[in-house]
Every structure is written in structure tokens, then in C-alpha cells.
Protein backbone atom coordinates (compact mmCIF):
# COMPACT_ATOMS: atom_id res chain seq x y z
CA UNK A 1 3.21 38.87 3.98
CA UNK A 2 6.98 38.00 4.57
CA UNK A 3 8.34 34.67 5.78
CA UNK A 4 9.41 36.25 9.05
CA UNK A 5 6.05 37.90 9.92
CA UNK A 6 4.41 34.93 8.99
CA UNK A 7 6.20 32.63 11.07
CA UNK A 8 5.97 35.16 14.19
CA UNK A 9 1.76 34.99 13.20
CA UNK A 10 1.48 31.33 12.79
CA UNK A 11 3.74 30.53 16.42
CA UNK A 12 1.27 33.02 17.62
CA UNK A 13 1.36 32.10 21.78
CA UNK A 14 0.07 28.32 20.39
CA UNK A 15 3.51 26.57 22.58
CA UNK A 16 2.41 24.17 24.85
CA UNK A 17 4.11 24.25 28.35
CA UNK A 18 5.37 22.20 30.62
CA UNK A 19 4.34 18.69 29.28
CA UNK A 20 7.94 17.08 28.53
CA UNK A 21 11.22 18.30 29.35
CA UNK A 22 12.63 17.41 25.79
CA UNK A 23 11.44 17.04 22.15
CA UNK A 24 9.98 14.25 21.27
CA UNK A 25 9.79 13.24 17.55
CA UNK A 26 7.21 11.17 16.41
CA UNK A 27 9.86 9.23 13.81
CA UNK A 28 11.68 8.52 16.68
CA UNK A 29 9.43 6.39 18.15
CA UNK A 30 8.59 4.91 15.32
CA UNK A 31 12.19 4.13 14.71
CA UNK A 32 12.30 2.40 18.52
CA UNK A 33 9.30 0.41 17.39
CA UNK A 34 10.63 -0.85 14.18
CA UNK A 35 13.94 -2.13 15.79
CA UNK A 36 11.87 -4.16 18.35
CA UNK A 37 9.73 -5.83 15.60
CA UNK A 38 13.12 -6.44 13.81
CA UNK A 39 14.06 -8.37 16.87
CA UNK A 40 10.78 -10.21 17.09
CA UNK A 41 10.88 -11.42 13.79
CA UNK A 42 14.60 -12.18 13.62
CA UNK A 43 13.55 -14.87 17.06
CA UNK A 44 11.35 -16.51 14.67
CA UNK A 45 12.73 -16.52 11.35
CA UNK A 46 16.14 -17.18 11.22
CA UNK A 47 18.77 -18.08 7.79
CA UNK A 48 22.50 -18.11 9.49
CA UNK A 49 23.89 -19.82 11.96
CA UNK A 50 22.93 -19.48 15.42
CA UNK A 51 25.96 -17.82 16.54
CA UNK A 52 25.34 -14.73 13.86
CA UNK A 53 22.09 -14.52 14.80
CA UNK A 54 23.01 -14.40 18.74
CA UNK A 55 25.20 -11.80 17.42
CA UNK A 56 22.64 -9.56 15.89
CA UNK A 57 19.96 -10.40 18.35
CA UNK A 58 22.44 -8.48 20.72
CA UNK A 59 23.41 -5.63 18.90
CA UNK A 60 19.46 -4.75 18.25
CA UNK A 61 19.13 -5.48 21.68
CA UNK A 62 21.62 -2.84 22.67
CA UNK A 63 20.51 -0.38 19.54
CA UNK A 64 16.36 -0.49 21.49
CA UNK A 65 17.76 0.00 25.26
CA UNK A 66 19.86 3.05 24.09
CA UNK A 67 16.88 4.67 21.64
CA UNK A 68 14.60 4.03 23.98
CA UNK A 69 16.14 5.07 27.44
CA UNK A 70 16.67 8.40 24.96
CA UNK A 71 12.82 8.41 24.29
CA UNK A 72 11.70 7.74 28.48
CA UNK A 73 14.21 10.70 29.44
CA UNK A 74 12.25 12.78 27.88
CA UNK A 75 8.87 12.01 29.06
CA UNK A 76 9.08 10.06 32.37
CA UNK A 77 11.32 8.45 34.94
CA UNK A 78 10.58 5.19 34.26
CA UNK A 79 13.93 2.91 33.83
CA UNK A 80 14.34 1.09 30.47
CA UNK A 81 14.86 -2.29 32.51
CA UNK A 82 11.24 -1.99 33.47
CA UNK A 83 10.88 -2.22 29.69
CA UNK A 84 13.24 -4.97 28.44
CA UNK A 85 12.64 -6.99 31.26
CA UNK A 86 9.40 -7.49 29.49
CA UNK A 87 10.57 -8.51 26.30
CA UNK A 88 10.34 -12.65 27.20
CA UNK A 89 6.54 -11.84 28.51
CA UNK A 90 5.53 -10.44 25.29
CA UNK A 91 7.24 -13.25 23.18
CA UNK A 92 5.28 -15.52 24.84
CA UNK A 93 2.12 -13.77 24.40
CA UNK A 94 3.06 -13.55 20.67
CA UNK A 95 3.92 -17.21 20.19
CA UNK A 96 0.00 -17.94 21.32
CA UNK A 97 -1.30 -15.17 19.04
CA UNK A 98 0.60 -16.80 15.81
CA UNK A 99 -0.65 -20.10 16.86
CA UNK A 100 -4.17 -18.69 16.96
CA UNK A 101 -4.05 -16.57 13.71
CA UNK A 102 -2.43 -20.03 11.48
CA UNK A 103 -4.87 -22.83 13.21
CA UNK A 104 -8.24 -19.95 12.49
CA UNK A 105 -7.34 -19.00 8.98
CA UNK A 106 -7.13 -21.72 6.21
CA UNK A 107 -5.28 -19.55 3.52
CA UNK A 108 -2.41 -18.66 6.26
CA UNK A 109 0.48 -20.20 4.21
CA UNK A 110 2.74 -20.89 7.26
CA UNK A 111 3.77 -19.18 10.40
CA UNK A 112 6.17 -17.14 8.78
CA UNK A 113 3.50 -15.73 6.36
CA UNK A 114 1.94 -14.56 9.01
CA UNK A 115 4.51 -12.66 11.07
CA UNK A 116 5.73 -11.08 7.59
CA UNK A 117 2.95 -10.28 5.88
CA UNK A 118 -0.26 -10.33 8.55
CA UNK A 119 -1.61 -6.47 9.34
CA UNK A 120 -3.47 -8.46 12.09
CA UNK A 121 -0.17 -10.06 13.55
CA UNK A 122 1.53 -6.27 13.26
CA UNK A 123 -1.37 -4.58 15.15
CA UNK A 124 -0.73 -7.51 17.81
CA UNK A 125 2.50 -6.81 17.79
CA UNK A 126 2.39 -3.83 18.43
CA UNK A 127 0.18 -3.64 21.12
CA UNK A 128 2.05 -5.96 23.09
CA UNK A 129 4.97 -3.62 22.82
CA UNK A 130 2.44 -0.71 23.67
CA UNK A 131 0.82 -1.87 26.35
CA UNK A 132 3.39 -2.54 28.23
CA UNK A 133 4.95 1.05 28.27
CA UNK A 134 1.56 1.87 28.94
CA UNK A 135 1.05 -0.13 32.43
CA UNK A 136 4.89 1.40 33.32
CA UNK A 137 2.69 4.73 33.17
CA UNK A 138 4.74 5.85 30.09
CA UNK A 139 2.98 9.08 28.48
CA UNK A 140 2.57 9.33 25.39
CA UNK A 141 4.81 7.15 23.29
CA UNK A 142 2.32 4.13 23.59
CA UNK A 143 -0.33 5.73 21.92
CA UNK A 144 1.90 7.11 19.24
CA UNK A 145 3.23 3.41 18.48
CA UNK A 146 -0.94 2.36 18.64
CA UNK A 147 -1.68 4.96 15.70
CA UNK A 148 1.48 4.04 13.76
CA UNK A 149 0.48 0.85 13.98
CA UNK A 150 -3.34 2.12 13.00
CA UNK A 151 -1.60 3.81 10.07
CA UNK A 152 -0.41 1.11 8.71
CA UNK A 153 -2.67 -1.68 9.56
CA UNK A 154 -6.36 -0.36 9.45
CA UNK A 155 -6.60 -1.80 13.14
CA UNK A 156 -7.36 0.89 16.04
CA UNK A 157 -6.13 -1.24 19.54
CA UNK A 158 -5.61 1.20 22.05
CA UNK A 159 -2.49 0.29 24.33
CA UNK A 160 -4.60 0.56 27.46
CA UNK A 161 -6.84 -2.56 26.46
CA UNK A 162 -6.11 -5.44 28.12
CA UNK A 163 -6.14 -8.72 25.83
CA UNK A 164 -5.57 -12.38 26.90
CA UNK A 165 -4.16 -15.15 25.14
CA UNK A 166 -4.69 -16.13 21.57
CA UNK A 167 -5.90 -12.96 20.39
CA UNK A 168 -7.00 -13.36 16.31
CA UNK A 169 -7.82 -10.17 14.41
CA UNK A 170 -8.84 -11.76 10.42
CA UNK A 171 -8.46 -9.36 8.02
CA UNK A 172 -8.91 -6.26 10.25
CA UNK A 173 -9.60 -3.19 8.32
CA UNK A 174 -11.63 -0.92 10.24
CA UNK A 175 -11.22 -2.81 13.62
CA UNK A 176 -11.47 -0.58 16.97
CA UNK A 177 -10.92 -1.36 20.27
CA UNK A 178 -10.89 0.90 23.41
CA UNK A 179 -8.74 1.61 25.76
CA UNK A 180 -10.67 -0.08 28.74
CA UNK A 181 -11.91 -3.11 26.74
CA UNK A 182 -10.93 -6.35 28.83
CA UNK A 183 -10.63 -9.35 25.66
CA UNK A 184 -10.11 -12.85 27.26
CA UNK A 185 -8.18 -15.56 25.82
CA UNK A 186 -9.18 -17.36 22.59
CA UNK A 187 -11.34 -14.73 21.11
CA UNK A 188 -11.40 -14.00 17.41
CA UNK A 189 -12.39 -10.92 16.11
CA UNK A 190 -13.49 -10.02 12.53
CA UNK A 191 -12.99 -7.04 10.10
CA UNK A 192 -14.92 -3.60 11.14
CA UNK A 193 -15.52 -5.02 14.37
CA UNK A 194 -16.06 -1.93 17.09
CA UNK A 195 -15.80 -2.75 21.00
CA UNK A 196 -16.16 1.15 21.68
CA UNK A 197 -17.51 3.59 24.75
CA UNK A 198 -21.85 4.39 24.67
CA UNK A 199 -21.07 8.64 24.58
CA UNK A 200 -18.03 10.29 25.10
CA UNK A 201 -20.00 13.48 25.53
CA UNK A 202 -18.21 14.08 28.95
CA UNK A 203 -14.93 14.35 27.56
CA UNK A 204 -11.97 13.81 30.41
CA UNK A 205 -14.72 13.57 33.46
CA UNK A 206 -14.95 9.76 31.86
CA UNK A 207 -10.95 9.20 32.33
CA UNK A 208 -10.10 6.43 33.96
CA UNK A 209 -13.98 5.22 33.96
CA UNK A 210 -14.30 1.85 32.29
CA UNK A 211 -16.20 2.91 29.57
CA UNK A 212 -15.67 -0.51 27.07
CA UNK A 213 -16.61 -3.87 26.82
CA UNK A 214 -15.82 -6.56 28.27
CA UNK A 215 -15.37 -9.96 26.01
CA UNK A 216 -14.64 -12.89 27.48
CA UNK A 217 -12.91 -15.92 26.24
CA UNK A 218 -13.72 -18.14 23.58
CA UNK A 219 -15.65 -15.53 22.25
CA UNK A 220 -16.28 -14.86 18.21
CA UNK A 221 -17.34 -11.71 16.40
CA UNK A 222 -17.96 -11.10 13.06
CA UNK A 223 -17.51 -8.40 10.56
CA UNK A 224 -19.05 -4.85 11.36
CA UNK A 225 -20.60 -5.74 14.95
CA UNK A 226 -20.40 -3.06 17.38
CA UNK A 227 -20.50 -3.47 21.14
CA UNK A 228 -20.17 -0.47 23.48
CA UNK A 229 -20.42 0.19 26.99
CA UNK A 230 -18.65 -0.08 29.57
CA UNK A 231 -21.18 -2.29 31.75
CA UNK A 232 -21.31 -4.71 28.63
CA UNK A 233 -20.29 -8.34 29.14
CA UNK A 234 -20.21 -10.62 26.07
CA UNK A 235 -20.76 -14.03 28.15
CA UNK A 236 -17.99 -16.57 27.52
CA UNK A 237 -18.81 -18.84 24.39
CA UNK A 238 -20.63 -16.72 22.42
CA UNK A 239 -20.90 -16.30 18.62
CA UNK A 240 -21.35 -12.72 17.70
CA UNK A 241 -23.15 -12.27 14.16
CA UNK A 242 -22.03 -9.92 11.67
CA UNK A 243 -24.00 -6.15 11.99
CA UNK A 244 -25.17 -6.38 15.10
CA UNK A 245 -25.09 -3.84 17.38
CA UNK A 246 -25.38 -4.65 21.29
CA UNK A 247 -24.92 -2.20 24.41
CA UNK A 248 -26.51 -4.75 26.76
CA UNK A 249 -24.52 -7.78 28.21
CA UNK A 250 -25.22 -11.09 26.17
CA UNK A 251 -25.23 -14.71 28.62
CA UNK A 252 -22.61 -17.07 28.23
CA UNK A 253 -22.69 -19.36 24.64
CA UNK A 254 -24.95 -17.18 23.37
CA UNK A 255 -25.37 -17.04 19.46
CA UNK A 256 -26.61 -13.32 18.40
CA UNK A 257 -27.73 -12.38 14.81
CA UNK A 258 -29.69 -9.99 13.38
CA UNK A 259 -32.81 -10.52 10.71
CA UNK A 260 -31.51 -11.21 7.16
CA UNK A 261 -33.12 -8.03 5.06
CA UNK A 262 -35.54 -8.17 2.61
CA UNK A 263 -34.06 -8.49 -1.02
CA UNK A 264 -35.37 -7.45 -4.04
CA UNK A 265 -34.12 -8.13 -7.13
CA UNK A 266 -34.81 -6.57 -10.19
CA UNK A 267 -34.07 -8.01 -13.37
């Protein structure tokens, strides 16, 4: 088969109408996202003098508001002040969420360690930025800065959670959260760590249906536990052991483990 016949088979009648006015490139969002933790870190980790760094501060600020009133064109008609505006909010969320990652993890070098080199920190990040766009009703380009930030970081937070203060993810890998979970503030959350829906089985008839847990502060949970359901409450307090798996709602300062196995070991 020929190039052209097999480009006229594989565009078959597959287009997709009607969605967005305009193209929209997944690197291009990417690119938005990437500027705007270039400007997060540059607030915290600065080498030159102020003035240079009030200099670049406002050229990155002017680089984001012109990719990413380019990017909202194309998908909604939601003004890129709505956006910016923001930007103070989610530094301020972030300065509590690097507090709580350096005072809960003993080998966190410094703060800066953490904002450079902390998947955690960058899945944070990034939801902050996310979820944002996503209460402006912005299609699309949330969740494709959520998955980039999956990529990259092992962490699944989707932008639609809502998450309070002094969020701490340690480690990470393998962490997923849904897009109704309600976190409170102060809760620290664990490698492999699931806060998911009981069945998705309905498909879109469970859109817009709160469908995830609910944690509430001051809340720990270790490594693999998995909580769904959208009636699920994890009382405030409560230690979470690693394993367990819950789909009822636990009382407040709770402590919930599961049996140790049996072990055998043969010599």
C-alpha cells in the first residue's frame, strides 16, 4: 500500500468535531507549565541581585500571560487575569507545602532540595497550577498538566481534588488521588497510597457525583493503603496503616492496621 492511500485509510472519518476551535498541542502546554515552575522556583531560590531577578521575574511573567492567553483562546473564554491573579494564592499554598515536606522528612537536605529535586513537591506544584484552571472551568489543559506531571513524577493528583494546607506526598511512586477527593490540611500521604472511586462501571452517569474520599486534616497514611468511595470519611486524627484497604468511614483519631502475616522462613 502507498503512503497516500494509507494516510487516506488511517484518517478514515476518525476527526473529532466541534470540541475546540484551534489546535491544541500537548508540548505547548507543557511548555506554559514549565515557565510557571521556572517562576516559582526563581521566588525561592535566588543568586543575583534583586533588581535582575525583578527583571526576570517580569519577563517570565509576561512570556506565561502571552503562552497561555494563546492556549485559553483555543479552548474557552476564560480571561488569563482570572489565571495570574491567582499566582500569589498558590505561592502561599506552596510555601505551607515546603514547610510540611522539610519538618516530615529527616533526610530533606534543605528547602531548596526539596523544590529542586522533590517529585512530591513537583506533583504539588503542579496541581496547584492545575487546579486552578480547573475551578475557572478550563477544559482540558488541567488534566494534561496533571498527567505530565504523572509522567514525570509517579504521582496521579487529579486537578479537580481539592487539597488543604500542608499537603506531604513522601516518596510518591504509585500515588493516586481522584478528582473529587476533599484532603484537609496537615495530612501526609505515603508511597502507593490510592484515595480512588468504589466502581466506575457507570462511566459518565457518575460525572460530577462525588465518587472519592474524603480525608480530613491531620490525617496520616501509609504506603499501599487504598480508600475508595465517595461516602468515605477518614475522621480527623487518624493514622492509616500501610495495606489496608477501607471503603467504610473510619472515626476521628482512629489508628487502622491490618494483621501482620504469617512468616515462614526456610533455611
Amino acid at each position: 500500500m502507498n503512503a497516500n492511500q494509507m494516510a487516506k485509510d488511517l484518517l478514515g472519518n476518525r476527526k473529532l468535531e466541534g470540541v475546540f476551535g484551534e489546535a491544541l498541542s500537548h508540548d505547548e502546554v507543557v511548555s506554559v507549565l514549565q515557565d510557571i515552575k521556572t517562576l516559582i522556583t526563581a521566588c525561592y531560590i535566588r543568586h543575583e541581585s534583586y533588581e535582575r531577578e525583578e527583571r526576570k521575574a517580569v519577563m517570565l511573567l509576561e512570556k506565561i500571560r502571552y503562552e497561555l492567553e494563546e492556549l485559553l483562546s483555543k479552548v474557552c473564554d476564560v480571561e488569563v487575569d482570572a489565571f495570574m491573579d491567582q499566582l500569589p494564592k498558590i505561592l502561599d499554598l506552596l510555601d505551607t507545602d515546603i514547610q510540611a515536606l522539610f519538618d516530615g522528612d529527616p533526610a530533606a537536605e534543605s528547602k531548596e532540595a526539596i523544590i529542586l529535586a522533590y517529585p512530591g513537591f513537583f506533583a504539588i506544584m503542579t496541581y496547584r497550577v492545575a487546579h486552578v484552571l480547573y475551578e475557572l472551568k478550563v477544559p482540558v489543559i488541567p488534566r494534561i498538566m496533571s498527567e505530565y506531571a504523572h509522567s514525570v513524577s509517579g504521582i496521579d493528583i487529579n486537578p479537580g481534588a481539592t487539597i488543604g494546607e500542608y499537603f506531604f506526598i513522601d516518596h510518591g511512586t504509585g500515588v493516586v488521588i481522584g478528582e473529587t477527593t476533599r484532603i484537609g490540611d496537615h495530612v501526609k500521604l505515603y508511597q502507593g497510597v490510592t484515595l480512588g472511586a468504589l466502581s466506575t462501571r457507570k462511566g459518565q452517569q457518575l460525572s460530577g457525583v462525588v465518587r472519592h474520599p474524603t480525608i480530613e486534616s491531620n490525617v496520616t497514611i501509609y504506603a499501599g493503603a487504598v480508600i475508595l468511595g465517595g461516602e468515605t470519611v477518614i475522621g480527623e486524627g487518624s493514622t492509616i496503616g500501610g495495606g489496608v484497604f477501607i471503603t467504610e468511614s473510619i472515626p476521628p483519631n482512629s489508628r487502622v492496621s491490618t494483621k501482620l502475616p504469617e512468616m515462614n522462613a526456610i533455611g
